[in-house]
C-alpha atoms as a PDB file:
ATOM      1  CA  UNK A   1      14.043  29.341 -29.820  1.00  0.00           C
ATOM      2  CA  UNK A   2      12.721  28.104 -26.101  1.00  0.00           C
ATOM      3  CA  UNK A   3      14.859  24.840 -24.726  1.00  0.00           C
ATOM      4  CA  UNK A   4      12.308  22.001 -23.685  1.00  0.00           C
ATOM      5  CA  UNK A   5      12.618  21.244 -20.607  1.00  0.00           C
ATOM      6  CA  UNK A   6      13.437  17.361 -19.779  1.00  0.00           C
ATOM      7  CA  UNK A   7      11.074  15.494 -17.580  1.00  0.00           C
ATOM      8  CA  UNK A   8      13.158  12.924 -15.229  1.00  0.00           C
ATOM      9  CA  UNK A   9      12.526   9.117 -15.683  1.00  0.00           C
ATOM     10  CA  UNK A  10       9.639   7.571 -13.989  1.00  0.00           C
ATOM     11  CA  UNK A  11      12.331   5.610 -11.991  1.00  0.00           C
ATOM     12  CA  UNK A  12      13.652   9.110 -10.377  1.00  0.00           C
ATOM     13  CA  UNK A  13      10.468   9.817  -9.438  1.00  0.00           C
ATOM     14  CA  UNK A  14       8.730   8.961  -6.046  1.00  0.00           C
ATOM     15  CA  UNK A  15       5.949   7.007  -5.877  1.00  0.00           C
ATOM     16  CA  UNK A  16       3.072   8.122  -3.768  1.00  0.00           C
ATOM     17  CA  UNK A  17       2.353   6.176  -0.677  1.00  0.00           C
ATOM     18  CA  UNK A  18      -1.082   4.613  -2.993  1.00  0.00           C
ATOM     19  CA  UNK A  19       0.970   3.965  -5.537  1.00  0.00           C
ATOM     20  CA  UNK A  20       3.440   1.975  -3.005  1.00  0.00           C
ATOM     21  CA  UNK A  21       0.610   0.447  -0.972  1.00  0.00           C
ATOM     22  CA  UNK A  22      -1.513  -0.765  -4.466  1.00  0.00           C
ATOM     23  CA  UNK A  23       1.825  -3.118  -4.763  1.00  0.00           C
ATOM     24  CA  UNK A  24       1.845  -4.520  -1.067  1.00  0.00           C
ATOM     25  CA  UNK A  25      -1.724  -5.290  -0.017  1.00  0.00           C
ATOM     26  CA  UNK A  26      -1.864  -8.505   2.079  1.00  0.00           C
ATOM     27  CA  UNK A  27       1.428  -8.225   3.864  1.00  0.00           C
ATOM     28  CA  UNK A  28       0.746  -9.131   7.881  1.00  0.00           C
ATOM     29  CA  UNK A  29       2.934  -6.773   9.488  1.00  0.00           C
ATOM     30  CA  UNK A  30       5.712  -6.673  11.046  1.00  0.00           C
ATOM     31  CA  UNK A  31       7.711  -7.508   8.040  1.00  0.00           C
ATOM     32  CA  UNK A  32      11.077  -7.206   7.076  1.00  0.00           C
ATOM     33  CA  UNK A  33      12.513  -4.980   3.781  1.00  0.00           C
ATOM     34  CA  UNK A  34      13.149  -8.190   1.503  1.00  0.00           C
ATOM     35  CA  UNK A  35       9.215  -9.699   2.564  1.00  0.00           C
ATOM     36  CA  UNK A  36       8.125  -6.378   1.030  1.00  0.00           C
ATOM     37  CA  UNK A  37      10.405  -6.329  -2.057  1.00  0.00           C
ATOM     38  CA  UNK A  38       9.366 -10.046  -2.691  1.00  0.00           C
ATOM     39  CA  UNK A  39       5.613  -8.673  -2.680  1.00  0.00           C
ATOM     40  CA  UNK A  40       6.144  -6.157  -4.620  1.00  0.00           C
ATOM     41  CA  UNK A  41       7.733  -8.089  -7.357  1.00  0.00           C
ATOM     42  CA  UNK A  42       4.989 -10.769  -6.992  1.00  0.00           C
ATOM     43  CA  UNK A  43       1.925  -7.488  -7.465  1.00  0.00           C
ATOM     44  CA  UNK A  44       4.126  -6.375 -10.360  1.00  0.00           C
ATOM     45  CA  UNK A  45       5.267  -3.658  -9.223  1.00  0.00           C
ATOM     46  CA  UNK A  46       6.454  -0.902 -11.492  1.00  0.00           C
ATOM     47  CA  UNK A  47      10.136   0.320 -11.678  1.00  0.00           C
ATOM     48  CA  UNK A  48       9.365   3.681  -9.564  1.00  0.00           C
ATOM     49  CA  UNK A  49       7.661   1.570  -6.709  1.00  0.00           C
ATOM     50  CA  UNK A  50      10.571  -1.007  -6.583  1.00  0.00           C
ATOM     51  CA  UNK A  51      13.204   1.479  -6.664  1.00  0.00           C
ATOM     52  CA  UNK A  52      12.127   3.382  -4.065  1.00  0.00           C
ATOM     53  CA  UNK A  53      11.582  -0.021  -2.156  1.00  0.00           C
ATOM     54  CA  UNK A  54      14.912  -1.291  -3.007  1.00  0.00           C
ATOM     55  CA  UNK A  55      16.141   2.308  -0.980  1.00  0.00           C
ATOM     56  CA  UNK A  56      14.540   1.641   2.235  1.00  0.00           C
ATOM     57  CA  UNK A  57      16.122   0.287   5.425  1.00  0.00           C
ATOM     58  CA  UNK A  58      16.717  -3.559   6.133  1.00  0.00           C
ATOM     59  CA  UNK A  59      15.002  -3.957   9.098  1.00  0.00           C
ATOM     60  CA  UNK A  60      11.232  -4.593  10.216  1.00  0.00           C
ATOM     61  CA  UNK A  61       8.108  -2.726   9.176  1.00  0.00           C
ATOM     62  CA  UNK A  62       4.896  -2.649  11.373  1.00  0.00           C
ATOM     63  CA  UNK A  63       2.959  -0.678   9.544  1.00  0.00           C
ATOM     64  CA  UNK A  64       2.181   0.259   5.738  1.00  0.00           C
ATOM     65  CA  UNK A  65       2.832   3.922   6.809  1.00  0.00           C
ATOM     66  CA  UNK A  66       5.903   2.861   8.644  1.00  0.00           C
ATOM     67  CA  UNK A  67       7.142   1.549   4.742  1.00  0.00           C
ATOM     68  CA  UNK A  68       5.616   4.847   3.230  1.00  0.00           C
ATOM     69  CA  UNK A  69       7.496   7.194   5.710  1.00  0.00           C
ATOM     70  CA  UNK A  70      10.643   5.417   4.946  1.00  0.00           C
ATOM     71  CA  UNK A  71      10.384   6.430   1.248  1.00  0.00           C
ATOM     72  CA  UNK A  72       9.868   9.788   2.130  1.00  0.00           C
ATOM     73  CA  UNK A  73      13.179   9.583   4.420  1.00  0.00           C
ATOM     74  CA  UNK A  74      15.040   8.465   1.473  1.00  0.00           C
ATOM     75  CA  UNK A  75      14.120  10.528  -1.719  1.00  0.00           C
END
C-alpha cells in the first residue's frame, strides 16, 4: 500500500513576490518592517504572506523588491 505524501501548511510555504505585493500596494517607500506588517494586516493579508513578513528584517525598505528579496533571504 503507497504512503501519501503530506503537503506542508500554507503557512510553511513562501509566498510569491505577487502574492506579497497584492497585500502592500500603496505603501510610499522607504518604509520600515512594522509600516509593512500594519499594511498587510489592513489588505488582509493571508497567514503565508504575514508570516513570511513577520521574518523579515526591522529596518527600512525602499523598494517593493527590496521587501520581496528579503523573503527570499529568509525562507
Amino acid at each position: 500500500m503507497a504512503q501519501q505524501q503530506s503537503r506542508k501548511p500554507a503557512q510553511d510555504e513562501t509566498p510569491t513576490p505577487v502574492q506579497v505585493q497584492k497585500f502592500l500596494g500603496g505603501l510610499d517607500y522607504p518604509v520600515g518592517k512594522q509600516q509593512i506588517l500594519d499594511k498587510a494586516r489592513q489588505q488582509c493579508a493571508d497567514e503565508a504572506v504575514r508570516a513570511a513578513l513577520a521574518q523579515i528584517a526591522d529596518h527600512d525598505y525602499d523598494s517593493p523588491v527590496a521587501v520581496t528579496r528579503e523573503i527570499g533571504k529568509t525562507h
